[in-house]
Protein backbone atom coordinates (compact mmCIF):
# COMPACT_ATOMS: atom_id res chain seq x y z
CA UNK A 1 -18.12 27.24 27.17
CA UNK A 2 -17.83 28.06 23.49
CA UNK A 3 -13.57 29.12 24.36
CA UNK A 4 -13.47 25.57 25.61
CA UNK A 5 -15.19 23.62 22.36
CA UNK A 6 -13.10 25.67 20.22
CA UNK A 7 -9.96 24.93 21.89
CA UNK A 8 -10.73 21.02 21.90
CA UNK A 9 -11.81 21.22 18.15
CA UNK A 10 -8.38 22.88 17.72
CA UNK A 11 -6.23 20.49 19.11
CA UNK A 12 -7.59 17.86 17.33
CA UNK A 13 -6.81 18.91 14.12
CA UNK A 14 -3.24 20.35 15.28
CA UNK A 15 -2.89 16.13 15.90
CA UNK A 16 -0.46 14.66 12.42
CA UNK A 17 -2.61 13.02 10.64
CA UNK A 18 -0.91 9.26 9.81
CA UNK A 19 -1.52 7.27 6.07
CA UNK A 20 -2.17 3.53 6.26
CA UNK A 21 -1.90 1.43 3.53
CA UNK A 22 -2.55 -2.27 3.00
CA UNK A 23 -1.78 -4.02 0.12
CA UNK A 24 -1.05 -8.02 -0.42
CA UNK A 25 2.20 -9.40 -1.39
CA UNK A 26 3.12 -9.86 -5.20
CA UNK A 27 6.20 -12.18 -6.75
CA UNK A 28 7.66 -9.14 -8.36
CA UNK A 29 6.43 -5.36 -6.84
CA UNK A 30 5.55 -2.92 -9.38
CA UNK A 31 6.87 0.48 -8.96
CA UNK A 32 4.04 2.12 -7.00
CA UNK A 33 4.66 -0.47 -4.73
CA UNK A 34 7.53 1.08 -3.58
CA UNK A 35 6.74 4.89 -3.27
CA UNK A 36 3.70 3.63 -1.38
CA UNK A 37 5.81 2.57 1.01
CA UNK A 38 7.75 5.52 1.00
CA UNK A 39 4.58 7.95 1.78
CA UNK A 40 3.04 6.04 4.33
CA UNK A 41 3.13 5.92 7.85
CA UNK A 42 2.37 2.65 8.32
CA UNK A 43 2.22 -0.32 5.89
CA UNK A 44 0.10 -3.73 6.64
CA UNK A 45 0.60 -6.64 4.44
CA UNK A 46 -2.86 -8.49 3.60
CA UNK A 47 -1.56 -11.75 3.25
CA UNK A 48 -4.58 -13.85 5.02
CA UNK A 49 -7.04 -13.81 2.48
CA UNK A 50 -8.53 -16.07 -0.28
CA UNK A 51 -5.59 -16.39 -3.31
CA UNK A 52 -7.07 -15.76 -6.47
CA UNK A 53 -5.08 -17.57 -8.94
CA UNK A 54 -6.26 -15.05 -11.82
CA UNK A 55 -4.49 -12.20 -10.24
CA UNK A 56 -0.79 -10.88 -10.79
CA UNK A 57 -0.09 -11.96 -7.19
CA UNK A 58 1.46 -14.99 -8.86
CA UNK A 59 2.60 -14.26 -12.07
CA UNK A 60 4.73 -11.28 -13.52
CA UNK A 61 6.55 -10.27 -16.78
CA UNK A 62 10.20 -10.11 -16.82
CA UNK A 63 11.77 -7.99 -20.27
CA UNK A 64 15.27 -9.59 -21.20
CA UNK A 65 17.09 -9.27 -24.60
CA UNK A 66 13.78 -6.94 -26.22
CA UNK A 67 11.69 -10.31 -25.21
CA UNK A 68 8.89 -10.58 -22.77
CA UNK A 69 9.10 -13.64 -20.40
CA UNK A 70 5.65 -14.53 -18.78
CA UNK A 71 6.83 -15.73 -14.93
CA UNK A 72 3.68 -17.99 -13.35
CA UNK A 73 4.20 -19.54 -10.00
């Protein structure tokens, strides 16, 4: 009996284990943006949730010419 336990407890953690990661959409993705993707397994975009106009989901800074250019949408 205790061969058998061991041997399922075993092959459960032999099993890969997977990364999710959920994150909502922004106008311009910041860098970790990106390498999350890269290092998960699967990737779920939250986009059915309340917009909170406060947030950077909306707005972004774009550098040109040494100047900072506030982007709001």
């Amino acid at each position: 009996m205790k061969q058998q336990i061991l041997e399922s407890f075993l092959k459960l953690f032999q099993k890969k284990m997977r990364i999710i990661s959920i994150c909502q959409p922004h106008f311009l993705p910041w860098a970790g943006y990106f390498w999350m993707l890269k290092k998960t397994d699967e990737f779920i975009f939250l986009d059915n949730v309340q917009f909170d106009k406060r947030s950077w989901q909306q707005r972004n800074y774009i550098k040109l010419n040494k100047l900072y250019l506030h982007l709001n949408f």
